[in-house]
Protein backbone atom coordinates (compact mmCIF):
# COMPACT_ATOMS: atom_id res chain seq x y z
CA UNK A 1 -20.37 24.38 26.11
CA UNK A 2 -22.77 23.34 28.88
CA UNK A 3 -22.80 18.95 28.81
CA UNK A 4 -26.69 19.29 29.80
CA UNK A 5 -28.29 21.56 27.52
CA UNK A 6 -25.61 22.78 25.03
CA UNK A 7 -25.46 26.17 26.04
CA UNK A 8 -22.28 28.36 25.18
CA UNK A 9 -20.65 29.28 28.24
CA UNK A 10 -17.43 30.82 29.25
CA UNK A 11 -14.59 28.54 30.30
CA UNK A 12 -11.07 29.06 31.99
CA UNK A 13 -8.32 26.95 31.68
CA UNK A 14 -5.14 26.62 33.67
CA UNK A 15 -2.63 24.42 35.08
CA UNK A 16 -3.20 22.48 38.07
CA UNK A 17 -0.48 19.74 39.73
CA UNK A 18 1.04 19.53 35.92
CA UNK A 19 -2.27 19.57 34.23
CA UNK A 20 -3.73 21.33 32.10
CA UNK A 21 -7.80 21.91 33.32
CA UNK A 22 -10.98 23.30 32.01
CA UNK A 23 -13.64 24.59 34.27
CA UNK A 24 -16.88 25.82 33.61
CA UNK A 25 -20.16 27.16 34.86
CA UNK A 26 -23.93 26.86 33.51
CA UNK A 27 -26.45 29.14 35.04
CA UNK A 28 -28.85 26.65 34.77
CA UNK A 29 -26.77 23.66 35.50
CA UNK A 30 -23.90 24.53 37.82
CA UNK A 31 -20.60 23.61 37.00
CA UNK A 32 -18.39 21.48 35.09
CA UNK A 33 -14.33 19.99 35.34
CA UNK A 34 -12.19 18.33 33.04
CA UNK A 35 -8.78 17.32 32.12
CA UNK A 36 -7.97 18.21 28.33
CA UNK A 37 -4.27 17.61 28.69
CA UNK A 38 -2.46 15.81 31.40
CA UNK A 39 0.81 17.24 30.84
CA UNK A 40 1.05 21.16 30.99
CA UNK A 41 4.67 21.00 29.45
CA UNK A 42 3.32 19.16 26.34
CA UNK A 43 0.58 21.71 25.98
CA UNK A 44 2.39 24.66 25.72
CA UNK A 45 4.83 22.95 23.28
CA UNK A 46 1.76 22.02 21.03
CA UNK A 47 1.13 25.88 20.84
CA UNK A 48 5.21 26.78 20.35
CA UNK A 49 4.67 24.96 16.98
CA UNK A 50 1.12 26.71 15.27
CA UNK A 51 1.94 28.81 12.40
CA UNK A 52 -1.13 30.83 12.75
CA UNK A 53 -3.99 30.38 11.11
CA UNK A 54 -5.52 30.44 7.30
CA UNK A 55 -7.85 32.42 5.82
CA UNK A 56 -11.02 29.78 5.36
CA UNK A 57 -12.97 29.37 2.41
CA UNK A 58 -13.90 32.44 -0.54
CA UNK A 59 -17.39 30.89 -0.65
CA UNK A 60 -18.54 30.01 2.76
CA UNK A 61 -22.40 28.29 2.71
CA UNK A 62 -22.80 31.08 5.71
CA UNK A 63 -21.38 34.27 4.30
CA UNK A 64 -23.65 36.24 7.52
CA UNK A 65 -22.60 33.76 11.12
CA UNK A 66 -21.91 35.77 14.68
CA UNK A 67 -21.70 32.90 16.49
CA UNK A 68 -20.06 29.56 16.18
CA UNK A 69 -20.56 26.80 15.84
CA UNK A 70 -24.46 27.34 15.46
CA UNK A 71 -24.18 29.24 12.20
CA UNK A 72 -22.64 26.72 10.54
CA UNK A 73 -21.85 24.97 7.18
CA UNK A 74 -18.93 26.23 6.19
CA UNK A 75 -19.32 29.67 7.65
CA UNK A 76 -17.61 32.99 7.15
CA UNK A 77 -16.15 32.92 10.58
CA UNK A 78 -13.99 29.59 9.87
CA UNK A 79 -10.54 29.90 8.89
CA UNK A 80 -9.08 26.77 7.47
CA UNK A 81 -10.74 24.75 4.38
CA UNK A 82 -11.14 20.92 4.31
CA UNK A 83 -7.84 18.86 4.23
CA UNK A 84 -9.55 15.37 4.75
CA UNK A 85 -13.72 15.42 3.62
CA UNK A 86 -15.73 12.41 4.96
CA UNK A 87 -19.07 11.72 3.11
CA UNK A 88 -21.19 9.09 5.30
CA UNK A 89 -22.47 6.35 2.90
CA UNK A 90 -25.29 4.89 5.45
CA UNK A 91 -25.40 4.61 9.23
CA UNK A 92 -26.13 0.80 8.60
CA UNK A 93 -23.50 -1.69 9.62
CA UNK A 94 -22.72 -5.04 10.28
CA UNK A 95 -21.66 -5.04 13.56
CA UNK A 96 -23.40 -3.15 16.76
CA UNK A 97 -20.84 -1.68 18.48
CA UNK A 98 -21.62 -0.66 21.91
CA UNK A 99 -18.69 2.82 21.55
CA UNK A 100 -20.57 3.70 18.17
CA UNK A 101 -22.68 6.87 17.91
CA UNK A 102 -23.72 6.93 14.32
CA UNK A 103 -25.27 3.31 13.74
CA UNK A 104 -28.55 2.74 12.57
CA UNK A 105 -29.77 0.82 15.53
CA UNK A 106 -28.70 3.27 17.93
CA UNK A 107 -30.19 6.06 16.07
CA UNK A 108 -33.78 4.27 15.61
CA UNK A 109 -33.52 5.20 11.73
CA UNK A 110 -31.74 4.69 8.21
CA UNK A 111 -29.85 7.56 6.91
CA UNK A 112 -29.22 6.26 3.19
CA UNK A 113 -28.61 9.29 0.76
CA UNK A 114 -28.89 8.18 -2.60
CA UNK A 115 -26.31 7.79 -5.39
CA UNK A 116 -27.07 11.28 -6.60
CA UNK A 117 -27.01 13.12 -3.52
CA UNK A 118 -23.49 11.48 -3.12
CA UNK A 119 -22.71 12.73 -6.26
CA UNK A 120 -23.72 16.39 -4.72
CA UNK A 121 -22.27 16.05 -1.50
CA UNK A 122 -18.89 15.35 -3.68
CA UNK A 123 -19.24 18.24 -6.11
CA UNK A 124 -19.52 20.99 -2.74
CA UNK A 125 -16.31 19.69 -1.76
CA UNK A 126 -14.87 20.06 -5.07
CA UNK A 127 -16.36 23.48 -5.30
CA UNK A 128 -14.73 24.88 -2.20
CA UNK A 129 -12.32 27.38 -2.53
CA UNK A 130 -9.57 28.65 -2.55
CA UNK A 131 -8.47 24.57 -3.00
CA UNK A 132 -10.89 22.05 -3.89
CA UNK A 133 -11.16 19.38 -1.72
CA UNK A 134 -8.87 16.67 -2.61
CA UNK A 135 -9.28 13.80 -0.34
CA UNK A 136 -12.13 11.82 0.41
CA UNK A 137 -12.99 9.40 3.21
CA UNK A 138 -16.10 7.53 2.68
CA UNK A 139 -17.89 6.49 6.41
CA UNK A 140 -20.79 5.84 8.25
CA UNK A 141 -22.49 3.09 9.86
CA UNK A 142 -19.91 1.12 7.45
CA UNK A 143 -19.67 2.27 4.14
CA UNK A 144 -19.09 -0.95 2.21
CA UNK A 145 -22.29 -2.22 2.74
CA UNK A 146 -23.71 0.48 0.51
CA UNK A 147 -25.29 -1.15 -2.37
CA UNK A 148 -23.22 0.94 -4.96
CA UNK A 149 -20.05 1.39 -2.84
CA UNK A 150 -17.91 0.51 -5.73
CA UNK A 151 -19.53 3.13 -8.28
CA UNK A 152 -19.30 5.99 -5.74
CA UNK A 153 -15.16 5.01 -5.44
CA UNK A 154 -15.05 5.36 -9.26
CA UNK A 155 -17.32 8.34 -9.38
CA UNK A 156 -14.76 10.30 -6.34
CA UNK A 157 -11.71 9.02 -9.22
CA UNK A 158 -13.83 11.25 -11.75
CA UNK A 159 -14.59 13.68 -10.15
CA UNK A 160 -11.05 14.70 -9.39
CA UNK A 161 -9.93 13.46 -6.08
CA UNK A 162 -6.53 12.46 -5.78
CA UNK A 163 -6.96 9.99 -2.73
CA UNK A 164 -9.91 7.84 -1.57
CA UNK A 165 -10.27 6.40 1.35
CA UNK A 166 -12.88 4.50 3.31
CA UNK A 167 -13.59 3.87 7.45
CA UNK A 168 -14.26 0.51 7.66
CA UNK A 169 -14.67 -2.29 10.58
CA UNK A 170 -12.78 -4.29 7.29
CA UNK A 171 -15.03 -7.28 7.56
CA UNK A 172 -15.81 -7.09 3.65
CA UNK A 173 -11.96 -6.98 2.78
CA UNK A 174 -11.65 -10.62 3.83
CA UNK A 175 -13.31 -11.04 0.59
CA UNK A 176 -9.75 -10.89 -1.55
CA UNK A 177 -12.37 -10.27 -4.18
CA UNK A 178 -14.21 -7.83 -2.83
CA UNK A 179 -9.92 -5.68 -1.79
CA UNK A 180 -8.69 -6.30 -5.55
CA UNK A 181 -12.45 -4.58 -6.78
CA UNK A 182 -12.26 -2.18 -4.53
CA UNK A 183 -8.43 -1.32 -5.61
CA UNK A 184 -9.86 -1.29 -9.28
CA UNK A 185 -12.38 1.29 -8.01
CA UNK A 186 -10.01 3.58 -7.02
CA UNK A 187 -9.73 2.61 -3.17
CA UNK A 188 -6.28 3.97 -1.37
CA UNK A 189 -6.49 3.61 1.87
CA UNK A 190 -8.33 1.40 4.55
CA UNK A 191 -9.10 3.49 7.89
CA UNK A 192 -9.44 0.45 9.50
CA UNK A 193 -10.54 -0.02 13.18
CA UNK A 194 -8.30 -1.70 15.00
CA UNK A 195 -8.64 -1.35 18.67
CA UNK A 196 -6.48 -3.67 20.14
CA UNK A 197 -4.37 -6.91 19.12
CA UNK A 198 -6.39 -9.72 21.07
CA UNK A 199 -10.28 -10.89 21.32
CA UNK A 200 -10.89 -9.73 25.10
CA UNK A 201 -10.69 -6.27 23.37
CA UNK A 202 -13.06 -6.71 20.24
CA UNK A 203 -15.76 -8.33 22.68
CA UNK A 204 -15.57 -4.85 24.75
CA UNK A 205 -15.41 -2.33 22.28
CA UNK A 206 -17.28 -4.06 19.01
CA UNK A 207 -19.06 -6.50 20.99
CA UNK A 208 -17.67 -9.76 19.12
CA UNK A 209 -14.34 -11.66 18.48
CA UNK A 210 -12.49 -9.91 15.61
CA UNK A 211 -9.06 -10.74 16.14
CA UNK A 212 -8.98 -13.32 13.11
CA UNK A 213 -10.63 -10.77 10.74
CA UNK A 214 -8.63 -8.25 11.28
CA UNK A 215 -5.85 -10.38 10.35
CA UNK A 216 -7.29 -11.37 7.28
CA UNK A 217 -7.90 -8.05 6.34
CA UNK A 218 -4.32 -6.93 6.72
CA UNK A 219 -3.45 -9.75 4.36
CA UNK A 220 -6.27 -8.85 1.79
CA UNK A 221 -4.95 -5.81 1.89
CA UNK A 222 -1.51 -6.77 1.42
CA UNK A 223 -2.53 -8.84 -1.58
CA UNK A 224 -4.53 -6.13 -3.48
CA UNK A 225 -1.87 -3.02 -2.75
CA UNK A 226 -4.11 -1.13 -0.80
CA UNK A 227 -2.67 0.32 1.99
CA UNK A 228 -3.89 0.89 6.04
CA UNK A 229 -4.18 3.11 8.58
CA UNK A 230 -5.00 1.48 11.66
CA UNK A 231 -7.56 3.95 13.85
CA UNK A 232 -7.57 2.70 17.63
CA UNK A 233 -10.20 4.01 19.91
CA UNK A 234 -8.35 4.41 22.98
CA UNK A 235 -10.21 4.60 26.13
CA UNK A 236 -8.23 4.71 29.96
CA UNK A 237 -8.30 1.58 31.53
CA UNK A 238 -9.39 -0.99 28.71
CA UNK A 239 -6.88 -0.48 25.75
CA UNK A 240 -4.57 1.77 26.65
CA UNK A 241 -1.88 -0.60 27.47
CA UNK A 242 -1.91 -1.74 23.37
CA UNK A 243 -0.69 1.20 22.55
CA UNK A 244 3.15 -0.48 22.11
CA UNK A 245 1.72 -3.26 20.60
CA UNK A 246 -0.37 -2.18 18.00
CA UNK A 247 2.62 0.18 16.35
CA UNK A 248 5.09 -3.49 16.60
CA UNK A 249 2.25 -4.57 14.54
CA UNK A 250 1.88 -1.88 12.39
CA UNK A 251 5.75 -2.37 11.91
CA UNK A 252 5.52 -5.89 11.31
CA UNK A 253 3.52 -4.86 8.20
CA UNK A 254 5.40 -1.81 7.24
CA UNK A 255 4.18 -2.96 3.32
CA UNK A 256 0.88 -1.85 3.67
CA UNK A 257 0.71 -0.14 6.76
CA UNK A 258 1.35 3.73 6.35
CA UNK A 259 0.28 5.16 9.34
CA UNK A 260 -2.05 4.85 12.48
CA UNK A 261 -4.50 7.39 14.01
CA UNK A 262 -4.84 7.12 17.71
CA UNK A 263 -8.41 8.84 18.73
CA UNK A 264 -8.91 8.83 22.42
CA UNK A 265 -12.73 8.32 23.36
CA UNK A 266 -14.85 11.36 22.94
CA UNK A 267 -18.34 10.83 25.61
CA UNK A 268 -21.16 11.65 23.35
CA UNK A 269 -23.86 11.26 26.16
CA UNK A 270 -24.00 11.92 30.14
CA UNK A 271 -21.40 11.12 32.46
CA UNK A 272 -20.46 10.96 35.70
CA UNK A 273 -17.45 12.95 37.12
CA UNK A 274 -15.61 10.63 38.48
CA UNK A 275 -16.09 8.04 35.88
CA UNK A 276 -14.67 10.81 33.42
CA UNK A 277 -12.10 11.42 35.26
CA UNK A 278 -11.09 7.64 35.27
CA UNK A 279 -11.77 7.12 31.36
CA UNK A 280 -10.27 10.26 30.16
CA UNK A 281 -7.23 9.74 28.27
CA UNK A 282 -5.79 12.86 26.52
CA UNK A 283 -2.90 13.23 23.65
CA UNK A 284 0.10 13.79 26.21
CA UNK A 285 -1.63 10.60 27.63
CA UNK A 286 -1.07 9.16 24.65
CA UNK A 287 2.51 10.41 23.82
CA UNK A 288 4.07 9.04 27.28
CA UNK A 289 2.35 5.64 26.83
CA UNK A 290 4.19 4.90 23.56
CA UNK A 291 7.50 6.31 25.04
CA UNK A 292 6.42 3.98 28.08
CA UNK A 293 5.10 0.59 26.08
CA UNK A 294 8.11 0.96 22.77
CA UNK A 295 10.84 3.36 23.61
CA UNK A 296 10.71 4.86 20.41
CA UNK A 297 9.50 8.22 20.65
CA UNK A 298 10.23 11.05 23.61
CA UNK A 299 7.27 12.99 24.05
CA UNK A 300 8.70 16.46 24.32
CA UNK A 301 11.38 16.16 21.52
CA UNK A 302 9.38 13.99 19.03
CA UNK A 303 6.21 15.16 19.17
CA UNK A 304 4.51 17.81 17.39
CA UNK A 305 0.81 19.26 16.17
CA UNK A 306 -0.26 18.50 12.80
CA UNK A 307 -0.67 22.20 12.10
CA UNK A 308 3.25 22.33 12.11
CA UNK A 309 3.06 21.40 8.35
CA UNK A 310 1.65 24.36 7.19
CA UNK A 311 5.01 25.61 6.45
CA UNK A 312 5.43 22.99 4.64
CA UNK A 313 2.16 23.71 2.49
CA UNK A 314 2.70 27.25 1.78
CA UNK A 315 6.12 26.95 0.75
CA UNK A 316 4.82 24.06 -2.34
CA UNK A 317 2.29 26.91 -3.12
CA UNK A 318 4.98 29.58 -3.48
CA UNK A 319 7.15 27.53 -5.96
CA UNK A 320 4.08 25.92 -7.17
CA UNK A 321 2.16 29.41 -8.02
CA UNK A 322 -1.18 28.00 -7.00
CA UNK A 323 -2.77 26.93 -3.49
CA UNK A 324 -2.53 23.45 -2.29
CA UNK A 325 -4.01 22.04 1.30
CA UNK A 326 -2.75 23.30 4.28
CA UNK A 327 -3.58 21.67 7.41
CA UNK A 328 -4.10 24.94 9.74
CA UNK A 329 -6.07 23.24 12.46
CA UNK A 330 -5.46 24.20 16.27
CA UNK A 331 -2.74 23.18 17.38
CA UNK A 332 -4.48 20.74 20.41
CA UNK A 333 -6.56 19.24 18.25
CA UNK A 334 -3.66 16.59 17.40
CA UNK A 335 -0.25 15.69 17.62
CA UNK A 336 2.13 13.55 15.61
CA UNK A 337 5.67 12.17 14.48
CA UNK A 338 6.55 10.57 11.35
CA UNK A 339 8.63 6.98 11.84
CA UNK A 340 11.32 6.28 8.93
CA UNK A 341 11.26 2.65 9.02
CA UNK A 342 14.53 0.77 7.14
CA UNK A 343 14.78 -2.54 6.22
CA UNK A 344 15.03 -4.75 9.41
CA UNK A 345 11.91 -2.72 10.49
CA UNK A 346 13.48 -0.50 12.75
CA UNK A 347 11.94 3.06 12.99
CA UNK A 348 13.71 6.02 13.76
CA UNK A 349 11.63 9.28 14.32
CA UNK A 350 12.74 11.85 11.79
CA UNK A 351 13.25 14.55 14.52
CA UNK A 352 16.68 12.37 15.55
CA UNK A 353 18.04 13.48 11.76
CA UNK A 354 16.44 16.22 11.48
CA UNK A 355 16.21 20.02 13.40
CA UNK A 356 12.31 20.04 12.47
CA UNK A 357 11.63 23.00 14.32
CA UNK A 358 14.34 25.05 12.44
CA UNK A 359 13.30 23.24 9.23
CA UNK A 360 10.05 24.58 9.61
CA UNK A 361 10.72 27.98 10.52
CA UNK A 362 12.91 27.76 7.35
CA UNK A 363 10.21 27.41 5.09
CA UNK A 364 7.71 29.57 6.87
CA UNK A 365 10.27 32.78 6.26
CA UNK A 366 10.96 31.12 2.33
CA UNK A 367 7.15 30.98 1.72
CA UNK A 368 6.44 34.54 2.84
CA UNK A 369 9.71 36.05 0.85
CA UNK A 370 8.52 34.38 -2.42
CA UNK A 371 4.60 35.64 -1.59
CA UNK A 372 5.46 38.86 -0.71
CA UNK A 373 7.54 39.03 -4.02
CA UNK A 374 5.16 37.85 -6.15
CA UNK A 375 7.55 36.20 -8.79
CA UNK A 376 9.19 33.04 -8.86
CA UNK A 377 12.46 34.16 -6.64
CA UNK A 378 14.52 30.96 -6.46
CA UNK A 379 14.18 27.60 -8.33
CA UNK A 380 12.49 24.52 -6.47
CA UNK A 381 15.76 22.89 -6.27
CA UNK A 382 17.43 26.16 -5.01
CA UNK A 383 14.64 26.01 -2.20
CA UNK A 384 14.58 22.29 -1.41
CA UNK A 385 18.83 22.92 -1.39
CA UNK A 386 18.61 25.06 1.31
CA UNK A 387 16.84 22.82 3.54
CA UNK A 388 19.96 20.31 3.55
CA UNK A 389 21.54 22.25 6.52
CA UNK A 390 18.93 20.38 8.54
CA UNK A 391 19.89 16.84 7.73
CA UNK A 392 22.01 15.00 9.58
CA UNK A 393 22.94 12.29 7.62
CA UNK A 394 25.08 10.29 10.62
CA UNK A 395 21.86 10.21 12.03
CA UNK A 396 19.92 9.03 9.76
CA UNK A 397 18.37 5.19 9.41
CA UNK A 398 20.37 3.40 6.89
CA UNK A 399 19.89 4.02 3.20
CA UNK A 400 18.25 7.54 3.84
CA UNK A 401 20.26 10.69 2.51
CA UNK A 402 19.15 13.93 1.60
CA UNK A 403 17.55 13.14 -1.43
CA UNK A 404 15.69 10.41 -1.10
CA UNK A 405 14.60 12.68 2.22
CA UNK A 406 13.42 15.01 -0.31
CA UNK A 407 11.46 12.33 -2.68
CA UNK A 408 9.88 10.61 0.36
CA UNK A 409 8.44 14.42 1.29
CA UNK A 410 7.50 14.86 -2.05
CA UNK A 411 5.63 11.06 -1.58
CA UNK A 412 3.82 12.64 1.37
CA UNK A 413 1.88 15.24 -0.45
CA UNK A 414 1.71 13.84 -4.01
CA UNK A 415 0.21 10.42 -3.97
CA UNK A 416 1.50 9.88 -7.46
CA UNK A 417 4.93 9.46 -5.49
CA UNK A 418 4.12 8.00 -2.53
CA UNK A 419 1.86 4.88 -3.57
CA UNK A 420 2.34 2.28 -6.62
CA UNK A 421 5.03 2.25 -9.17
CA UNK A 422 7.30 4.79 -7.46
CA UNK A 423 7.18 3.54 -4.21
CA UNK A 424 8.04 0.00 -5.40
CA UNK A 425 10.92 1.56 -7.33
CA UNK A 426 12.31 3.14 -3.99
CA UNK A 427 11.33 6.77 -4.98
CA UNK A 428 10.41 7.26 -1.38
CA UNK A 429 11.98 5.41 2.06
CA UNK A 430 9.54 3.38 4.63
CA UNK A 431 7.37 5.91 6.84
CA UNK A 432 4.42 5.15 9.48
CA UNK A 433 2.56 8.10 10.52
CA UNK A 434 1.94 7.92 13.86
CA UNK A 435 -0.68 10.49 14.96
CA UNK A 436 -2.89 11.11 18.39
CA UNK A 437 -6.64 13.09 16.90
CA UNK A 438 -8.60 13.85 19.70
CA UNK A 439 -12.12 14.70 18.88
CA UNK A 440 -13.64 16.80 21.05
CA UNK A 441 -17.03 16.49 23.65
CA UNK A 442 -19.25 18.39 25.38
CA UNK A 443 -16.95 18.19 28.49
CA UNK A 444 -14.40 19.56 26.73
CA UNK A 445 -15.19 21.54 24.02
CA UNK A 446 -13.08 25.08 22.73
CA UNK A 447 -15.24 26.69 19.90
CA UNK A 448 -11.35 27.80 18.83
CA UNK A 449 -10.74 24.59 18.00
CA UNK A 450 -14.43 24.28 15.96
CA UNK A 451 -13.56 27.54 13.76
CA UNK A 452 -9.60 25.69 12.71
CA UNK A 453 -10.96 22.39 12.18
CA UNK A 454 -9.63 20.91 8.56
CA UNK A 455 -11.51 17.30 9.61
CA UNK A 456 -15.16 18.02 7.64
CA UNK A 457 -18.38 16.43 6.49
CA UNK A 458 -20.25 16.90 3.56
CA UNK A 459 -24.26 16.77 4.19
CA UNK A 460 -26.83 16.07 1.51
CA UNK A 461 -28.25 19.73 2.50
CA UNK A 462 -24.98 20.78 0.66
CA UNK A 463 -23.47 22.59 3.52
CA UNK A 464 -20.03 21.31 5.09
CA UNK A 465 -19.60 20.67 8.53
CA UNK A 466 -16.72 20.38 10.95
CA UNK A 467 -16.01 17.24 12.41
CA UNK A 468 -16.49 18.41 15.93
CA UNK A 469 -20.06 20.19 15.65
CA UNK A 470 -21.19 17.89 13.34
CA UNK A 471 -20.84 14.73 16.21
CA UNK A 472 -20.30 16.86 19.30
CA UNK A 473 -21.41 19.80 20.49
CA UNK A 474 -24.33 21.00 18.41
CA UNK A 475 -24.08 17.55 16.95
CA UNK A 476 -25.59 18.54 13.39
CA UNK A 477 -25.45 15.22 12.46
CA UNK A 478 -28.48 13.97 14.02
CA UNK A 479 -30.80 17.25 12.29
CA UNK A 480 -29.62 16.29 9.12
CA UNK A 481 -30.08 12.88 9.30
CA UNK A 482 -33.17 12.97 10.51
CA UNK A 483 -34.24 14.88 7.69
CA UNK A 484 -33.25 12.77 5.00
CA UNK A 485 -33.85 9.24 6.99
CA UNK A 486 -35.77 6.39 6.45
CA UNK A 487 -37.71 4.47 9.28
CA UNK A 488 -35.52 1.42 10.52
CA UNK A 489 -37.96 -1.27 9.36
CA UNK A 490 -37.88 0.27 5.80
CA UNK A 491 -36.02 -1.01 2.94
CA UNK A 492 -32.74 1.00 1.72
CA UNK A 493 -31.41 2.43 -1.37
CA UNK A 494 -29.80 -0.06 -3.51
CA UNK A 495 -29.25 -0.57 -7.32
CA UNK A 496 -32.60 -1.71 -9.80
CA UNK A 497 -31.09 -5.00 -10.44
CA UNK A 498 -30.50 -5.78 -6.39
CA UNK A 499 -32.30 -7.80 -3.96
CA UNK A 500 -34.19 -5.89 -1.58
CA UNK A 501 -31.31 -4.81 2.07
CA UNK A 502 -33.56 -5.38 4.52
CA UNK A 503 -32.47 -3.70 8.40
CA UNK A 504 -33.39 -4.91 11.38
């Protein structure tokens, strides 16, 4: 995609020096360089470990698109459906961060949608099939300043979601009221930005001092048995050297800490080259600075895509006998390792006790025996069983064996095992995701990646968008938007018995 005027274009990509380049070429506009990963060993291990790809959605929005990603909303020519769904509450907010790109102030506008368009934009992702969207994120702007926040947490409980969770600058949840409601709504999960562990970074990135919020927040959320995922923006040059110590922090609260989402800067406007070049930070970036700043992980033995999983997803369908989400996104879109974490809060990466790759394999060849079968071949447990020749118990962090291995998978995918009562029984063992997403740009953006994304947004014109062409590329956000927006100076949606929310 042409940075200047959006224009699909061809692209090649190769390695240079250990790198892994794109270069491109706009008739109009001449031509284009960038680095999308900055280790070409890392690369081609990311696409070892892609199980190929889904079959998308039975009732695409766009049963008729040639082209992507401008026939969009979910189209006929996409092949995963939605593992995580965010529904954008309002592009107001109470902070004016000078990284944002969907804030109110920036835009010029409100974008508001009432509590009944939320109600649709919910319903199309419970409609899509073959699996019905099953977890929620609720952003923006930030979404707890909508005036019926609460009611649309309940209403996602309803409706049938089995997680909810919300993108938040977590300034609210230093209310402890405000957490232990939001619990009571049906709240899961804070996605909680968290760029850095000091004030000389909030003052950059957010434009004010945070520190102390943040920390009151993590607390909050302690208090009401919520749980966090911190989501650092990571840009080259300002943050990255917090990499190490936002996971010790993340350890230090292993309680309510289950995971954090590294998302290296995406540049939503014009650039310069060379100020791209310095500023770019890609996912191999990302996996040598924590091996660099906490020793913990190796990045060519502990790292792996999140499409690796899908294994993992089609083998629960098999002894399940119905679909279930599988994360079938391209396999540079992300990269991740799971921590087990024991008691003195020392975290082990589960590839050191287990042979992942051979794991995974393992259930790829079990899923497609059972499918092609068509009956119920072997028990769960006779499956699950099988798995054990990959466990190395010596290896493992202390109190972990094979079974509570087992339960703590199980916790992953079934929220009724991984959160409340049976996780404060010990059903499941300490984990922290750690994860690298990196959204894509107009410098470097692969319409392959577009067509496997599982990272969507539900619009109040009742078509669903992938992440990356509804903020990038394209960027369908602002049409939309724009069509069901408010001027600034107007007042917003809010409940009959409210005061008037004023924005300016």
């Amino acid at each position: 995609m042409c940075p200047e005027c959006s224009a699909l274009i061809d692209a090649t990509i190769f390695e240079e020096r250990g790198k892994v380049v794109m270069e491109k070429t706009c008739p109009e506009h001449g031509g284009f360089r960038d680095i999308v990963y900055s280790d070409a060993r890392l690369y081609l291990k990311m696409e070892d470990w892609s199980f190929g790809d889904n079959r998308g959605i039975e009732n695409p929005a766009v049963a008729d698109a040639t082209r992507c990603p401008q026939d969009c909303g979910l189209c006929n020519l996409h092949t995963s459906h939605t593992g995580l769904a965010n529904v954008d509450l309002t592009n107001r907010c109470n902070l004016t961060c000078p990284v944002c790109f969907a804030n109110a102030n920036a835009a010029g506008y409100v974008y508001e949608p009432d509590f009944e368009t939320v109600r649709k934009m919910l319903q199309a992702l419970r409609d899509e099939r073959p699996v019905a969207t099953r977890i929620v994120q609720f952003s923006g702007g930030e979404p707890t300043i909508y005036p019926r926040f609460l009611d649309v947490l309940r209403l996602a409980r309803e409706m049938g979601f089995s997680h909810s969770q919300v993108a938040t600058n977590g300034i609210r949840f230093t209310d402890l009221e405000f957490a232990e409601q939001a619990k009571e709504a049906g709240l899961h999960t804070l996605y909680l930005q968290f760029d850095g562990v000091c004030d000389d970074i909030y003052r950059r990135t957010r434009g004010k001092a945070l520190w102390e919020q943040k920390l009151k927040c993590i607390e909050n959320v302690r208090r009401a048995g919520l749980k966090i995922v911190f989501v650092p923006t990571i840009v080259k040059g300002l943050n990255d050297h917090q990499i190490g110590d936002i996971i010790r922090l993340a350890l230090e609260n292993i309680e309510c800490t289950s995971g954090i989402s590294f998302q290296p800067v995406a540049f939503t406007g014009r650039i310069a080259r060379h100020e791209l070049e310095a500023k770019r930070f890609t996912l191999s970036d990302f996996a040598h600075a924590v091996k660099e700043q906490t020793g913990i992980a190796d990045p060519y033995e502990d790292w792996f895509p999140l499409s690796c999983v899908t294994p993992f997803s089609k083998l629960l369908s098999a002894l399940r006998g119905e679909e279930t989400t599988t994360l079938s996104c391209h396999p540079h879109c992300s990269l991740g390792t799971y921590l087990f974490v024991d008691r003195d809060r020392h975290a082990v990466p589960v590839t050191r006790f287990v042979d992942v790759g051979p794991m995974l394999r393992q259930m790829d060849a079990l899923a497609a025996k059972a499918g092609k079968r068509r009956i119920q071949i072997f028990t769960r447990l006779e499956a699950w069983n099988s798995l054990r020749k990959f466990f190395h118990a010596e290896r493992a962090p202390r109190g972990l064996d094979f079974k509570l291995f087992l339960q703590t998978l199980q916790g992953m995918t079934d929220k009724r095992y991984g959160r409340g009562k049976s996780e404060q029984e010990g059903f499941t063992y300490r984990t922290l995701m750690l994860a690298g997403m990196h959204f894509m740009d107009s410098y470097n953006y692969d319409v392959e990646r577009v067509k496997r994304c599982v990272i969507h947004y539900a619009a109040p014109n009742g078509r669903i968008y992938p992440f990356c062409a509804y903020n990038s590329g394209p960027v369908f956000r602002e049409r939309i938007e724009r069509e069901f927006a408010a001027p600034l100076a107007l007042p917003v949606a809010r409940k009959e018995s409210e005061e008037p929310a004023l924005v300016g």
